[in-house]
C-alpha atoms as a PDB file:
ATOM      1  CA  UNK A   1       0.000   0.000   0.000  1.00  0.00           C
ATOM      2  CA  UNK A   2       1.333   3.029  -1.093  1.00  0.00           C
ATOM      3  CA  UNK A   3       0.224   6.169   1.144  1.00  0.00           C
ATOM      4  CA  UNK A   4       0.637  10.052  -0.663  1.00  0.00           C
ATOM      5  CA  UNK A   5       1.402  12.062   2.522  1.00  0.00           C
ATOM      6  CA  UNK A   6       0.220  15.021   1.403  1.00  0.00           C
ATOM      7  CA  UNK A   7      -3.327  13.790   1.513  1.00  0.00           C
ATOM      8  CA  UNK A   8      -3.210  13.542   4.769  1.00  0.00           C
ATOM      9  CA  UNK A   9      -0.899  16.046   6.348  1.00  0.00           C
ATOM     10  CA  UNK A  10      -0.833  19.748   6.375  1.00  0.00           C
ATOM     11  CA  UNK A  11       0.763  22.721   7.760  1.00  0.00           C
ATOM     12  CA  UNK A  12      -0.967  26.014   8.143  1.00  0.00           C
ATOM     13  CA  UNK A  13       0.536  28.621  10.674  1.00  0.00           C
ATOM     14  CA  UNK A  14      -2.949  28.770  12.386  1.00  0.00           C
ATOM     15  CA  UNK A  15      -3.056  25.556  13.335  1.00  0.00           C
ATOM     16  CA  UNK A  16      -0.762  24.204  16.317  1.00  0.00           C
ATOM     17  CA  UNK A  17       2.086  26.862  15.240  1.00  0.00           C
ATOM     18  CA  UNK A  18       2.295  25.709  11.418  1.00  0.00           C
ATOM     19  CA  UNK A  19       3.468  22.805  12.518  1.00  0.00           C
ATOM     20  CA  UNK A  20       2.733  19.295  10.801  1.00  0.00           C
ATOM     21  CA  UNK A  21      -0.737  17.615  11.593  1.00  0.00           C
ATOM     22  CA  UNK A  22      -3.079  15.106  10.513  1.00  0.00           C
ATOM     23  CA  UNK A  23      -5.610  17.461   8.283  1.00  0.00           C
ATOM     24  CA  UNK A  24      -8.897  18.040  10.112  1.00  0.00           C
ATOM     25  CA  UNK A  25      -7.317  17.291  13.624  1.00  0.00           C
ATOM     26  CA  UNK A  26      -4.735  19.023  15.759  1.00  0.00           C
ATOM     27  CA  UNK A  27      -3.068  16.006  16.282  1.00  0.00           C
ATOM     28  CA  UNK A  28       1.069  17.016  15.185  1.00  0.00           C
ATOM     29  CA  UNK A  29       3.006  14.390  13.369  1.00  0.00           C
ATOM     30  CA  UNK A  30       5.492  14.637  15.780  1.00  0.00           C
ATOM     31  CA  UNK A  31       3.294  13.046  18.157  1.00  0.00           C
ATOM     32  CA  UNK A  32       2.215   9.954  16.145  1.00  0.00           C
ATOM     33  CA  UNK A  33       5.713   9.422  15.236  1.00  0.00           C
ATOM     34  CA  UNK A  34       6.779   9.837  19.440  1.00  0.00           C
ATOM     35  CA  UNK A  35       4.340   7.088  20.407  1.00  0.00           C
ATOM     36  CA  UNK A  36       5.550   4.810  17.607  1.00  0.00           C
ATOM     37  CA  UNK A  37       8.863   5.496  18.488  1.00  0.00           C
ATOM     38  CA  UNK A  38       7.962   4.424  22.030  1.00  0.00           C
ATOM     39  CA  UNK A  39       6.269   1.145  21.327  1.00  0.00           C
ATOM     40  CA  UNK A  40       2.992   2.126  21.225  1.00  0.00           C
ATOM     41  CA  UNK A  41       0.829  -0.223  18.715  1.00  0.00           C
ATOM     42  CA  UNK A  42      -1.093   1.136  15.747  1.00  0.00           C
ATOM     43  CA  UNK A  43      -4.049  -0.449  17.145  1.00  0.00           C
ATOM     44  CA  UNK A  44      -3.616   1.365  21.015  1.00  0.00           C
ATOM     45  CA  UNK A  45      -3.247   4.509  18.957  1.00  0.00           C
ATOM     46  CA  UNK A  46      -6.700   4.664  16.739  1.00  0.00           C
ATOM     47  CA  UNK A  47      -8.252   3.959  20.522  1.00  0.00           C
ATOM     48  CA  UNK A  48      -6.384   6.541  22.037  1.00  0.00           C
ATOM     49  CA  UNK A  49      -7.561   8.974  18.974  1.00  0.00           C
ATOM     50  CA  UNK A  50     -10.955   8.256  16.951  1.00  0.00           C
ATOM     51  CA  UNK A  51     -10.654  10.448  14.354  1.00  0.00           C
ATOM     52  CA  UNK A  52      -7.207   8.634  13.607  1.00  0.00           C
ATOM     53  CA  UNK A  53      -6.955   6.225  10.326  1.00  0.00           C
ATOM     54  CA  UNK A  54      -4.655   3.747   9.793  1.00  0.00           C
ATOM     55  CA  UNK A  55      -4.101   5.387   6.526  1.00  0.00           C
ATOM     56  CA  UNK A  56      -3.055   8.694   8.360  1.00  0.00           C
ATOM     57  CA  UNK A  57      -0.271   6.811  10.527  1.00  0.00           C
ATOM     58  CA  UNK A  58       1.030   5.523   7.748  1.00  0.00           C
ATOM     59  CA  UNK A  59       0.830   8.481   5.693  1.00  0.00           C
ATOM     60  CA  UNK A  60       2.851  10.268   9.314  1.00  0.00           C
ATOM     61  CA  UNK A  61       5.591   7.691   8.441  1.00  0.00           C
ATOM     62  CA  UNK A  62       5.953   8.181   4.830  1.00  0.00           C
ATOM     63  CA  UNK A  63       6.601  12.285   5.819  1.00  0.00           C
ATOM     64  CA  UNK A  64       9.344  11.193   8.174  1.00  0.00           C
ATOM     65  CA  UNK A  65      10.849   8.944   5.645  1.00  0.00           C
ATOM     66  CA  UNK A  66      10.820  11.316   2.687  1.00  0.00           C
ATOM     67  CA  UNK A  67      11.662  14.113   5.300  1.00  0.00           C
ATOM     68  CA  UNK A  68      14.741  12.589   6.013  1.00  0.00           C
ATOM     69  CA  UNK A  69      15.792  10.872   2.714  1.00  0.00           C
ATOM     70  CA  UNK A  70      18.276  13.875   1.757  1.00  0.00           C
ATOM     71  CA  UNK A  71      19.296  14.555   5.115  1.00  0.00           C
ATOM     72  CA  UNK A  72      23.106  14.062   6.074  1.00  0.00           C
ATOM     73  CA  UNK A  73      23.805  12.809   9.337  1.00  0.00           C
ATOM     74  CA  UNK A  74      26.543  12.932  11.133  1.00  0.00           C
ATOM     75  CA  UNK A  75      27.447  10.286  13.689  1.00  0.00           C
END
Protein backbone atom coordinates (compact mmCIF):
# COMPACT_ATOMS: atom_id res chain seq x y z
CA UNK A 1 0.00 0.00 0.00
CA UNK A 2 1.33 3.03 -1.09
CA UNK A 3 0.22 6.17 1.14
CA UNK A 4 0.64 10.05 -0.66
CA UNK A 5 1.40 12.06 2.52
CA UNK A 6 0.22 15.02 1.40
CA UNK A 7 -3.33 13.79 1.51
CA UNK A 8 -3.21 13.54 4.77
CA UNK A 9 -0.90 16.05 6.35
CA UNK A 10 -0.83 19.75 6.37
CA UNK A 11 0.76 22.72 7.76
CA UNK A 12 -0.97 26.01 8.14
CA UNK A 13 0.54 28.62 10.67
CA UNK A 14 -2.95 28.77 12.39
CA UNK A 15 -3.06 25.56 13.34
CA UNK A 16 -0.76 24.20 16.32
CA UNK A 17 2.09 26.86 15.24
CA UNK A 18 2.29 25.71 11.42
CA UNK A 19 3.47 22.80 12.52
CA UNK A 20 2.73 19.29 10.80
CA UNK A 21 -0.74 17.62 11.59
CA UNK A 22 -3.08 15.11 10.51
CA UNK A 23 -5.61 17.46 8.28
CA UNK A 24 -8.90 18.04 10.11
CA UNK A 25 -7.32 17.29 13.62
CA UNK A 26 -4.73 19.02 15.76
CA UNK A 27 -3.07 16.01 16.28
CA UNK A 28 1.07 17.02 15.18
CA UNK A 29 3.01 14.39 13.37
CA UNK A 30 5.49 14.64 15.78
CA UNK A 31 3.29 13.05 18.16
CA UNK A 32 2.21 9.95 16.14
CA UNK A 33 5.71 9.42 15.24
CA UNK A 34 6.78 9.84 19.44
CA UNK A 35 4.34 7.09 20.41
CA UNK A 36 5.55 4.81 17.61
CA UNK A 37 8.86 5.50 18.49
CA UNK A 38 7.96 4.42 22.03
CA UNK A 39 6.27 1.14 21.33
CA UNK A 40 2.99 2.13 21.22
CA UNK A 41 0.83 -0.22 18.72
CA UNK A 42 -1.09 1.14 15.75
CA UNK A 43 -4.05 -0.45 17.14
CA UNK A 44 -3.62 1.36 21.02
CA UNK A 45 -3.25 4.51 18.96
CA UNK A 46 -6.70 4.66 16.74
CA UNK A 47 -8.25 3.96 20.52
CA UNK A 48 -6.38 6.54 22.04
CA UNK A 49 -7.56 8.97 18.97
CA UNK A 50 -10.95 8.26 16.95
CA UNK A 51 -10.65 10.45 14.35
CA UNK A 52 -7.21 8.63 13.61
CA UNK A 53 -6.96 6.22 10.33
CA UNK A 54 -4.66 3.75 9.79
CA UNK A 55 -4.10 5.39 6.53
CA UNK A 56 -3.05 8.69 8.36
CA UNK A 57 -0.27 6.81 10.53
CA UNK A 58 1.03 5.52 7.75
CA UNK A 59 0.83 8.48 5.69
CA UNK A 60 2.85 10.27 9.31
CA UNK A 61 5.59 7.69 8.44
CA UNK A 62 5.95 8.18 4.83
CA UNK A 63 6.60 12.29 5.82
CA UNK A 64 9.34 11.19 8.17
CA UNK A 65 10.85 8.94 5.64
CA UNK A 66 10.82 11.32 2.69
CA UNK A 67 11.66 14.11 5.30
CA UNK A 68 14.74 12.59 6.01
CA UNK A 69 15.79 10.87 2.71
CA UNK A 70 18.28 13.88 1.76
CA UNK A 71 19.30 14.55 5.12
CA UNK A 72 23.11 14.06 6.07
CA UNK A 73 23.81 12.81 9.34
CA UNK A 74 26.54 12.93 11.13
CA UNK A 75 27.45 10.29 13.69
Amino acid sequence: MEINWKNYIETNPKIMFGKPVLIGTRIPVDLILEKLSMGEKIEQLLKSYPSLKKESIYACLAFASESVKNEVVSA
